[in-house]
C-alpha atoms as a PDB file:
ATOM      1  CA  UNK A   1      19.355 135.146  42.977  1.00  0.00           C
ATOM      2  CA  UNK A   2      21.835 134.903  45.881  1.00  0.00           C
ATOM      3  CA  UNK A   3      24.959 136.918  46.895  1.00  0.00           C
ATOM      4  CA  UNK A   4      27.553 135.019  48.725  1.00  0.00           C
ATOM      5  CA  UNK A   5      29.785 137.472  51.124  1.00  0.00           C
ATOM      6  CA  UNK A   6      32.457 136.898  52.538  1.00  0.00           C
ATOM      7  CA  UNK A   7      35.059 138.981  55.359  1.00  0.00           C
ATOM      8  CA  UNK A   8      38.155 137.188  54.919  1.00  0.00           C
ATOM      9  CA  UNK A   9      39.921 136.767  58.379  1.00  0.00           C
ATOM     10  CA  UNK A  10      42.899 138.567  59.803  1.00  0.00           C
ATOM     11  CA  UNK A  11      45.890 138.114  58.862  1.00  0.00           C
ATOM     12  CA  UNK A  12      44.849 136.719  55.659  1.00  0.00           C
ATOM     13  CA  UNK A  13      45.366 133.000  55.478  1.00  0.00           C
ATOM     14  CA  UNK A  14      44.284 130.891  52.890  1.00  0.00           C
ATOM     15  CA  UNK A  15      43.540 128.124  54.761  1.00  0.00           C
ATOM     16  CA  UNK A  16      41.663 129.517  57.604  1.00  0.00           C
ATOM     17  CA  UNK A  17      38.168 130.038  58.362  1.00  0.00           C
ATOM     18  CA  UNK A  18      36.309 133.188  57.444  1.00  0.00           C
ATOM     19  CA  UNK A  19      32.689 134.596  57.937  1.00  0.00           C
ATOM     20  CA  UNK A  20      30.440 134.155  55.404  1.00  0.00           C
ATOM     21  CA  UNK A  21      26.621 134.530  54.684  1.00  0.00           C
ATOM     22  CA  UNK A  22      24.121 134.559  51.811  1.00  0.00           C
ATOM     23  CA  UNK A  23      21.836 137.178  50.994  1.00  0.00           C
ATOM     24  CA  UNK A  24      18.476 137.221  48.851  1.00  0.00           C
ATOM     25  CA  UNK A  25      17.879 139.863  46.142  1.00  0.00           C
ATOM     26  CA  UNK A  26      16.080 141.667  49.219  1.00  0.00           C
ATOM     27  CA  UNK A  27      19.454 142.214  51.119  1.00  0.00           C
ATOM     28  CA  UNK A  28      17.518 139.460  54.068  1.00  0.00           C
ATOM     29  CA  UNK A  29      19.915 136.571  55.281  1.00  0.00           C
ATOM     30  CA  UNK A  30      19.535 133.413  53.923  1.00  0.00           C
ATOM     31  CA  UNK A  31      22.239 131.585  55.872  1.00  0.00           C
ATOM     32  CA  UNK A  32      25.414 132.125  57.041  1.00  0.00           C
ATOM     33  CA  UNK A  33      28.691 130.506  58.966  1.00  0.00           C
ATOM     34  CA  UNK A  34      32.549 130.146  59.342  1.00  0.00           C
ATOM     35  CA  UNK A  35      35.010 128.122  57.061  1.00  0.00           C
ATOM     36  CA  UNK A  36      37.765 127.678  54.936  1.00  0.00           C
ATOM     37  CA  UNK A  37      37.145 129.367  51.068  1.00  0.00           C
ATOM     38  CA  UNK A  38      36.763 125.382  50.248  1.00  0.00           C
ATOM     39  CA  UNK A  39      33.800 125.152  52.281  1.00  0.00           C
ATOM     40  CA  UNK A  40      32.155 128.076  50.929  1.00  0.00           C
ATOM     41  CA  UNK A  41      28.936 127.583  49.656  1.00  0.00           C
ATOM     42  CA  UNK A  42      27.730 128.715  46.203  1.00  0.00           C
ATOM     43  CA  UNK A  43      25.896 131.802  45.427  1.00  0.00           C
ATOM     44  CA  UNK A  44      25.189 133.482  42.427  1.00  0.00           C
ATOM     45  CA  UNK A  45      27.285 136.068  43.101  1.00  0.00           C
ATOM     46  CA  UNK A  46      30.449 135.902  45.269  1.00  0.00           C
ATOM     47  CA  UNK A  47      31.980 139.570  47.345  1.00  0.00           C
ATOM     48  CA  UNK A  48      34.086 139.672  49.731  1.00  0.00           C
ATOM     49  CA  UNK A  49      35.710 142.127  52.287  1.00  0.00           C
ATOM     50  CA  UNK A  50      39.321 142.184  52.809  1.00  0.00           C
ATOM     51  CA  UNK A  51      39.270 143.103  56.746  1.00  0.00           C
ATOM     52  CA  UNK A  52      40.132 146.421  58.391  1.00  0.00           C
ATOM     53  CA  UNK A  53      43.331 145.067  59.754  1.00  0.00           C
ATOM     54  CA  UNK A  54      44.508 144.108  56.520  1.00  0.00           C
ATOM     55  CA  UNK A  55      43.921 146.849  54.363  1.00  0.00           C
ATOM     56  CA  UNK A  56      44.951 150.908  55.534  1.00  0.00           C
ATOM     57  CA  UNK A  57      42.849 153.357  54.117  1.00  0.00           C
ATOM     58  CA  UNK A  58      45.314 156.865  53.790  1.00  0.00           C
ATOM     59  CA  UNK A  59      44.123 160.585  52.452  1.00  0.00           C
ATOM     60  CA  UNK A  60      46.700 162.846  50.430  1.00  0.00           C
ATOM     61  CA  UNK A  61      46.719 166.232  49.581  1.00  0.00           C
ATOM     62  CA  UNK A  62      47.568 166.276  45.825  1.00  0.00           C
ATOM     63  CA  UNK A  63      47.259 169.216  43.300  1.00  0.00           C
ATOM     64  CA  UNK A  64      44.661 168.310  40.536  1.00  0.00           C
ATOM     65  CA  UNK A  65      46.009 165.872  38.077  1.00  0.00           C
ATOM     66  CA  UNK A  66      44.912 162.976  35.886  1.00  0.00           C
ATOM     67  CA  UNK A  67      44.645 159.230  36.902  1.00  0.00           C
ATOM     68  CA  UNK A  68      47.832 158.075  36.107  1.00  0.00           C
ATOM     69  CA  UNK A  69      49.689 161.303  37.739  1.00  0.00           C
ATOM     70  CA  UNK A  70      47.401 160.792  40.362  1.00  0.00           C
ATOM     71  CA  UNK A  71      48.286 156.894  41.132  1.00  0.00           C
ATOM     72  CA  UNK A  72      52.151 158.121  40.160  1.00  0.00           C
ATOM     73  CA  UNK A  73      52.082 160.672  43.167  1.00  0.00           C
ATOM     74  CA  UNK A  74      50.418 158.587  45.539  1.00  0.00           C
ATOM     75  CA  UNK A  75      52.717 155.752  45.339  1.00  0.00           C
ATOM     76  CA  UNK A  76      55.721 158.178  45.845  1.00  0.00           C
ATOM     77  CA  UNK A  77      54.133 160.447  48.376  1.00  0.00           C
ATOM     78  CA  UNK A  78      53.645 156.733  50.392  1.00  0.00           C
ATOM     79  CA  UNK A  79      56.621 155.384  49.350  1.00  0.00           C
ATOM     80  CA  UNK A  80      58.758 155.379  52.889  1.00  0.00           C
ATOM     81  CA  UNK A  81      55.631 154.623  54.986  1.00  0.00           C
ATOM     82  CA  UNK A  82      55.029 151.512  53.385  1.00  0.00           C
ATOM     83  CA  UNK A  83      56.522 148.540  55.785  1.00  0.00           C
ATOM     84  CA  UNK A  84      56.375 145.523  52.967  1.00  0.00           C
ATOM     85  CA  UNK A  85      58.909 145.080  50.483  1.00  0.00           C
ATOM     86  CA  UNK A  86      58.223 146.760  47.345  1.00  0.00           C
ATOM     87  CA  UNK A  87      56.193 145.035  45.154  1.00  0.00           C
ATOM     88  CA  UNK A  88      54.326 143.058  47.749  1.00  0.00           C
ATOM     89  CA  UNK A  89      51.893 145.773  48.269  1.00  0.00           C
ATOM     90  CA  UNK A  90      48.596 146.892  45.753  1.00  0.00           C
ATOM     91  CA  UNK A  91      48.254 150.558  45.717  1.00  0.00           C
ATOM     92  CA  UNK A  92      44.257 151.148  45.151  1.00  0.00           C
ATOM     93  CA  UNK A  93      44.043 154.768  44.286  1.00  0.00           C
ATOM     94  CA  UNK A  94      40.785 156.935  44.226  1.00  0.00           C
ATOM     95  CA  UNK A  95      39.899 160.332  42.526  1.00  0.00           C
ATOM     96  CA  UNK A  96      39.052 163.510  45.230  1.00  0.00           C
ATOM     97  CA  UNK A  97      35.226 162.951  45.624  1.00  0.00           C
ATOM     98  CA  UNK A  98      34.982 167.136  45.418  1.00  0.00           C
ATOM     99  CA  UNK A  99      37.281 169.708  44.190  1.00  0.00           C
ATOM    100  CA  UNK A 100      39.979 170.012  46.758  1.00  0.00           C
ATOM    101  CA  UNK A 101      38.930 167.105  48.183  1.00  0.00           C
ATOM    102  CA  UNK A 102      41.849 164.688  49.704  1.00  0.00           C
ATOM    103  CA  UNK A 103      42.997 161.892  47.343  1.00  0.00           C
ATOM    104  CA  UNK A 104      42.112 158.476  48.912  1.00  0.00           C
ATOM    105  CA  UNK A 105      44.808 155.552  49.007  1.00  0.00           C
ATOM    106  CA  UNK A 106      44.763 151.512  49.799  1.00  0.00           C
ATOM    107  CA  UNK A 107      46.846 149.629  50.902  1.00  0.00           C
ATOM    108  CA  UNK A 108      46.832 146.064  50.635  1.00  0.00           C
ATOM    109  CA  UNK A 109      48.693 143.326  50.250  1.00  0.00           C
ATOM    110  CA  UNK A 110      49.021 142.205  46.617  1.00  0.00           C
ATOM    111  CA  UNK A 111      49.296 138.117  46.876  1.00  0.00           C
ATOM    112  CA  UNK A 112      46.024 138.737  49.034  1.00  0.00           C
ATOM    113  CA  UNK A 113      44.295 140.262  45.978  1.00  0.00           C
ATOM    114  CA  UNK A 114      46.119 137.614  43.194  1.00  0.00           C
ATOM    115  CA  UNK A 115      44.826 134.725  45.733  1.00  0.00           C
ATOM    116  CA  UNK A 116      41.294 136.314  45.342  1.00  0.00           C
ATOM    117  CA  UNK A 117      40.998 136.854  41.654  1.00  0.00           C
ATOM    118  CA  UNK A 118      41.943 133.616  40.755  1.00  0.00           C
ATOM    119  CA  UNK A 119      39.513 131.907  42.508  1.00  0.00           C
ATOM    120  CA  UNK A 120      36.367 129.996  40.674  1.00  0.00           C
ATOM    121  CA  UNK A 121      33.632 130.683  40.434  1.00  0.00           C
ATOM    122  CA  UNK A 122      34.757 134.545  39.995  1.00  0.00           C
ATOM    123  CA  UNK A 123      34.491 136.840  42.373  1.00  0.00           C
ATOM    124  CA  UNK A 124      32.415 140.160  41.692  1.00  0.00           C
ATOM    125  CA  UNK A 125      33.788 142.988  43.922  1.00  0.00           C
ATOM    126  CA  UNK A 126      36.516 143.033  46.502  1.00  0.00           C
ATOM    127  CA  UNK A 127      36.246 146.241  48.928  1.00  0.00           C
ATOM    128  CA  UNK A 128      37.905 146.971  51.977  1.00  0.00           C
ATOM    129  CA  UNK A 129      36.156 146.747  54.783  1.00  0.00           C
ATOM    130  CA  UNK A 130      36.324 149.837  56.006  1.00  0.00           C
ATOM    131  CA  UNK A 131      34.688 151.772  52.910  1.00  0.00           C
ATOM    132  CA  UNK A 132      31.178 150.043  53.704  1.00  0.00           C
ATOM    133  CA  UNK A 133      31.049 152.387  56.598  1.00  0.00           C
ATOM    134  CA  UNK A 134      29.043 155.565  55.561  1.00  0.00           C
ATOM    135  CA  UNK A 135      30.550 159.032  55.671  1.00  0.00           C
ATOM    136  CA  UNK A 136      28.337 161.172  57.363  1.00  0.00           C
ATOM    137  CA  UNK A 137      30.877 163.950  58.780  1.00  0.00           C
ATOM    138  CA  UNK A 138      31.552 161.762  61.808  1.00  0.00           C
ATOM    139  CA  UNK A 139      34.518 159.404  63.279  1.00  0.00           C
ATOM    140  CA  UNK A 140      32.977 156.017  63.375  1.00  0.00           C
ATOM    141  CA  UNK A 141      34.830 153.585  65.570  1.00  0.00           C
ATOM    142  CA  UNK A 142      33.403 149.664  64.461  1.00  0.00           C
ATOM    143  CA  UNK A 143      33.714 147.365  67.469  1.00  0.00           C
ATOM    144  CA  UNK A 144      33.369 143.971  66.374  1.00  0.00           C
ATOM    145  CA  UNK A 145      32.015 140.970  68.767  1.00  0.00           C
ATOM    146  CA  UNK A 146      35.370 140.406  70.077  1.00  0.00           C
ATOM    147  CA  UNK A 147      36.203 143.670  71.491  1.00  0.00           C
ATOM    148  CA  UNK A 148      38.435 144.610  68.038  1.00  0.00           C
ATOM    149  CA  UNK A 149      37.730 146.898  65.394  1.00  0.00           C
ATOM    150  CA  UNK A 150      38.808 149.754  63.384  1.00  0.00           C
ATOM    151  CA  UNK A 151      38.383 153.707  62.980  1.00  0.00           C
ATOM    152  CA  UNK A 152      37.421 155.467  59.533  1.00  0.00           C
ATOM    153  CA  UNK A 153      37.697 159.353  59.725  1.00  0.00           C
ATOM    154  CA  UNK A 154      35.679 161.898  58.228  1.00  0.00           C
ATOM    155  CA  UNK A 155      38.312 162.054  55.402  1.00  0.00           C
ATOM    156  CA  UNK A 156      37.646 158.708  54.338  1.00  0.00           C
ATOM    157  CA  UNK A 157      41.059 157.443  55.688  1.00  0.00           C
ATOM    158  CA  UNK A 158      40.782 154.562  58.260  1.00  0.00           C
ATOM    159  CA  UNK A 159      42.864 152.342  60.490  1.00  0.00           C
ATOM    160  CA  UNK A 160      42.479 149.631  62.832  1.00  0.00           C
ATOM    161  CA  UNK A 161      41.993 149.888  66.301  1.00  0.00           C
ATOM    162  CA  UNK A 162      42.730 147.197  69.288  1.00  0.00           C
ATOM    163  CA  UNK A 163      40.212 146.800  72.133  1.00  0.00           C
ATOM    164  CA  UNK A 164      39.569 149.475  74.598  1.00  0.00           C
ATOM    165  CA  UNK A 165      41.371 149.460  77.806  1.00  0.00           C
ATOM    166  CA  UNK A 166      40.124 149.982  81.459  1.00  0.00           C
ATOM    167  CA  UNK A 167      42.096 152.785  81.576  1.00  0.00           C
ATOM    168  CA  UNK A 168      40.257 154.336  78.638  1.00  0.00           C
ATOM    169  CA  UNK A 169      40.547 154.265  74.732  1.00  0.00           C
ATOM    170  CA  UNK A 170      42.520 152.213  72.254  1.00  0.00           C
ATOM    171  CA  UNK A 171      45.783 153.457  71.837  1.00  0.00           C
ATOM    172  CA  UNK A 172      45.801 153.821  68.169  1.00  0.00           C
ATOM    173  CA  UNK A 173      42.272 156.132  68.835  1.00  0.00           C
ATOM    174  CA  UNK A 174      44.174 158.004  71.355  1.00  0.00           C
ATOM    175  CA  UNK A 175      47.260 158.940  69.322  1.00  0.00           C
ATOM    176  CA  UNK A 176      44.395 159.464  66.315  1.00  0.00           C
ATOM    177  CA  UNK A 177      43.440 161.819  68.505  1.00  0.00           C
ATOM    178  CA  UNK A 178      46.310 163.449  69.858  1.00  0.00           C
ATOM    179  CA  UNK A 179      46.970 164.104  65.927  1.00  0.00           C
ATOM    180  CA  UNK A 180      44.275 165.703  64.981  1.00  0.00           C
ATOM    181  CA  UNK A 181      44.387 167.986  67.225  1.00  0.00           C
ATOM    182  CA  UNK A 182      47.769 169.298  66.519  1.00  0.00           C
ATOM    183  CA  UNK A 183      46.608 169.221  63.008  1.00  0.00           C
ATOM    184  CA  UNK A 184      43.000 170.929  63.443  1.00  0.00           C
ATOM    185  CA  UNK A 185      43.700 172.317  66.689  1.00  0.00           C
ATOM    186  CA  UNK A 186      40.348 170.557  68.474  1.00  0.00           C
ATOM    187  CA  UNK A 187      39.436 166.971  68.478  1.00  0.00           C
ATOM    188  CA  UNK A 188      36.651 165.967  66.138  1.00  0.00           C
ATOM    189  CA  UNK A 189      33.429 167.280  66.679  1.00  0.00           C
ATOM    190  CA  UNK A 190      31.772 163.782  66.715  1.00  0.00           C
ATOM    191  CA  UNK A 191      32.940 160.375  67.124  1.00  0.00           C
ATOM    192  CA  UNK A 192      30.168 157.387  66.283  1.00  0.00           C
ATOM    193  CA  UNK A 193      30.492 154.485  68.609  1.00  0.00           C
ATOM    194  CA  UNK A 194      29.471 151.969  66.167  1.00  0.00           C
ATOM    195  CA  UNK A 195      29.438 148.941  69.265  1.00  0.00           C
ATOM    196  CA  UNK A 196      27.965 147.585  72.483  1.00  0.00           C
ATOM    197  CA  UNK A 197      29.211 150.839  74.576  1.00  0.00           C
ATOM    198  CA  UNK A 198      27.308 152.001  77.909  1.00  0.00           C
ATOM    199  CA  UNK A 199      26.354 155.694  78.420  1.00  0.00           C
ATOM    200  CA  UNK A 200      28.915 156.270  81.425  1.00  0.00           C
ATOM    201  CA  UNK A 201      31.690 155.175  79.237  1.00  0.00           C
ATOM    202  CA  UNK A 202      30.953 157.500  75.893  1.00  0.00           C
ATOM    203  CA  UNK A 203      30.643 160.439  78.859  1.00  0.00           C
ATOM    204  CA  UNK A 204      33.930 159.668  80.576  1.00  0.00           C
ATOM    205  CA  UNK A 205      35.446 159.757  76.537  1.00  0.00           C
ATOM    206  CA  UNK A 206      33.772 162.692  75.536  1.00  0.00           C
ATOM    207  CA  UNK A 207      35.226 164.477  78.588  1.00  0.00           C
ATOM    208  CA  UNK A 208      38.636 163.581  78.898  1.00  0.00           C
ATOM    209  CA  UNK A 209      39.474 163.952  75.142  1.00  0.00           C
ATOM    210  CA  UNK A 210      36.974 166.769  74.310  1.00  0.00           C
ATOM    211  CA  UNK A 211      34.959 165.244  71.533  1.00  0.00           C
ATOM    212  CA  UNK A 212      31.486 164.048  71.338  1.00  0.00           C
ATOM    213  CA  UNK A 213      31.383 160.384  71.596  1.00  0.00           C
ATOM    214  CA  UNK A 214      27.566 158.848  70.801  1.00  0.00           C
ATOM    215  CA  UNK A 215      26.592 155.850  70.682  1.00  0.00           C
ATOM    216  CA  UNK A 216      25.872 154.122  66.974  1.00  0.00           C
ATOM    217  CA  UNK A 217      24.544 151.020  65.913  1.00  0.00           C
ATOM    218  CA  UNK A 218      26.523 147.785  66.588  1.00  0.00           C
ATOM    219  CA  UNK A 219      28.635 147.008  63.843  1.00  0.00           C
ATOM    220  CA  UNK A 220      28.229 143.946  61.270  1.00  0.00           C
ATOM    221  CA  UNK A 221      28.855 143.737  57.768  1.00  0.00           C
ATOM    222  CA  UNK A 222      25.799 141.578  57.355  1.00  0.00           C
ATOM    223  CA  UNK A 223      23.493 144.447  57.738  1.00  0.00           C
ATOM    224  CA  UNK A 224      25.310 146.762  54.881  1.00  0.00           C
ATOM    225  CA  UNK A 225      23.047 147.423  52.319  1.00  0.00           C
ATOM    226  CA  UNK A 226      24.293 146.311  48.575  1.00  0.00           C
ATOM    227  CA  UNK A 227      24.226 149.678  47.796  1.00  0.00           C
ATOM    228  CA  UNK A 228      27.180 150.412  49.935  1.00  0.00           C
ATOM    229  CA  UNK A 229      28.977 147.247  48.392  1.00  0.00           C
ATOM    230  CA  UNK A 230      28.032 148.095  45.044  1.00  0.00           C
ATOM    231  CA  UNK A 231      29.834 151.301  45.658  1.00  0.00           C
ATOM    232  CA  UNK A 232      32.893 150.400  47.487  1.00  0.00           C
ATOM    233  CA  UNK A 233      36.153 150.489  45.457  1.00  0.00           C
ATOM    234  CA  UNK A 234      37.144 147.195  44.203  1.00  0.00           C
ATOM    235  CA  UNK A 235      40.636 146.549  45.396  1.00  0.00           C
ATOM    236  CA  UNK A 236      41.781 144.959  42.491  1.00  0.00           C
ATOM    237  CA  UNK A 237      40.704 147.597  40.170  1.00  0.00           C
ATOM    238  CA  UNK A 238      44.788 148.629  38.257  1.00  0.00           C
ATOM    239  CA  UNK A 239      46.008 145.655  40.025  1.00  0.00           C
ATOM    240  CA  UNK A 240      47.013 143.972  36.496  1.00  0.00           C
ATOM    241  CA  UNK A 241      48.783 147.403  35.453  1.00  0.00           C
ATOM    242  CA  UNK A 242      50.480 147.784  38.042  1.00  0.00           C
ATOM    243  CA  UNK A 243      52.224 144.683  37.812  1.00  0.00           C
ATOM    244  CA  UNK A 244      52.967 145.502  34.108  1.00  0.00           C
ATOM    245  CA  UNK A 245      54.272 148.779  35.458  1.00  0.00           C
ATOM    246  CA  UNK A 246      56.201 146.798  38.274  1.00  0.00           C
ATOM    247  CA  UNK A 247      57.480 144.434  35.240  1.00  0.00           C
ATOM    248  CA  UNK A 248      58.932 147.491  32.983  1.00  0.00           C
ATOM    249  CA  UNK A 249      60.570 148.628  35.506  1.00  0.00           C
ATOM    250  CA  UNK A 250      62.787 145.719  36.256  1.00  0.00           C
ATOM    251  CA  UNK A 251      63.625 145.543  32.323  1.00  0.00           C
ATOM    252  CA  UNK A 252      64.244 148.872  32.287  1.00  0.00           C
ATOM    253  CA  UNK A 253      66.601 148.352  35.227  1.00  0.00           C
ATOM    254  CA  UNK A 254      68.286 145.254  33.774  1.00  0.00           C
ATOM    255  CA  UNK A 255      68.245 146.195  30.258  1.00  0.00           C
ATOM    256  CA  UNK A 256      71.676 147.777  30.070  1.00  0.00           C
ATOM    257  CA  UNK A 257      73.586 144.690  31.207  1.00  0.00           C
ATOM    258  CA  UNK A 258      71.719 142.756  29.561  1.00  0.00           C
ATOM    259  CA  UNK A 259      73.000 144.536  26.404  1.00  0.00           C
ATOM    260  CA  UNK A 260      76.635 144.329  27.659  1.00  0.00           C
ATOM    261  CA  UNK A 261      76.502 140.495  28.584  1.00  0.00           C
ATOM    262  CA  UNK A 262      75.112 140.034  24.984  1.00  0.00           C
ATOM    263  CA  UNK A 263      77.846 142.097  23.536  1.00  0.00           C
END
């Protein structure tokens, strides 16, 4: 048996070429390459990761609730941060992990997500990429071979992150930064380099910003274990209700001049 995986690329574009690789029932690579979803080869299983530059991973504070309320209060609490139009944008909502814990939120873009579960053969899961990362305590900052990559916090929230500078880190890792200390009042204790980063450089970091930068393993979604894809979120999980939601809305909206223009 054979899993076919896929990171779609970024921006999301139909047409355009993403990574993909097969895997044997022992996680080892069969084959991989780059193209277009209609040169995709066939597996007996098809997931795919929706990349970290197309998805934003957020954490809310919300009193304990049930599902619904939950989902409700997220999409309100995120309402004016959200840049696309309403409607365009899936709202993937998950429970606290532990009592108190934050309440974590995706964002993606819906026609992404419609795109993907219409395809054929079906696809099984859809995560973000960013929840394959494990949560250990610890920042991890994924570097990717081109110098680009994203950030997931200990919270579980995540964004991306452009390629570091000569004069030092990103700037979205900086202001990260710069945030949580005015929130926590210190830096993170520990930030995993998860790339190709010499010693001298994760010193220089660790001193100027006064957190603990080490040195991780390389990042690559090929060497995620399925158990970390098997537990992801899939994005498309509510994505059907939602749209009924979106739909009852709009008659609700319309429905009382619809009554007049009948009368």
């Amino acid at each position: 048996m054979t899993t076919l995986r896929v990171r779609l690329a970024a921006p999301f574009d139909a047409t355009a070429a993403s990574a993909w690789w097969r895997a044997g029932d022992d996680g080892r690579v069969i084959d991989r390459g780059v193209g277009p979803p209609s040169q995709w080869p066939a597996g007996d299983r098809v997931e795919v990761a929706v990349a970290a530059g197309d998805v934003r991973i957020a954490t809310l504070a919300l009193p304990p609730m049930n599902d619904a309320r939950r989902s409700a209060a997220a999409a309100f609490a995120l309402e004016d941060q959200l840049a696309a139009p309403s409607g365009s944008s899936h709202l993937r909502v998950s429970a606290p992990a532990s009592p108190g814990g934050p309440t974590v939120a995706r964002i993606v873009d819906r026609s992404t997500l419609e795109w993907l579960d219409s395809r054929r053969p079906v696809i099984g899961r859809v995560v973000a990429e960013p929840d394959l990362v494990p949560q250990d305590g610890a920042w991890h900052w994924c570097i990717d071979g081109g110098g680009r990559g994203f950030v997931r916090r200990s919270d579980g929230s995540a964004f991306a992150a452009g390629p570091e500078t000569d004069a030092g880190l990103p700037a979205e890792l900086t202001a990260a930064l710069a945030q949580a200390r005015r929130a926590q009042g210190r830096t993170p204790l520990r930030i995993v380099v998860d790339g190709a980063v010499s010693p001298e450089r994760l010193a220089a970091w660790s001193q100027a910003h006064g957190a603990s930068f080490v040195r991780g393993t390389p990042w690559s979604l090929e060497q995620v274990p399925t158990r970390a894809w098997a537990a992801a979120p899939d994005l498309r999980d509510e994505l059907a209700s939602t749209q009924d939601r979106a739909s009852e809305s709009v008659a609700r909206r319309f429905a009382p001049a619809l009554w007049l223009a009948v009368a």
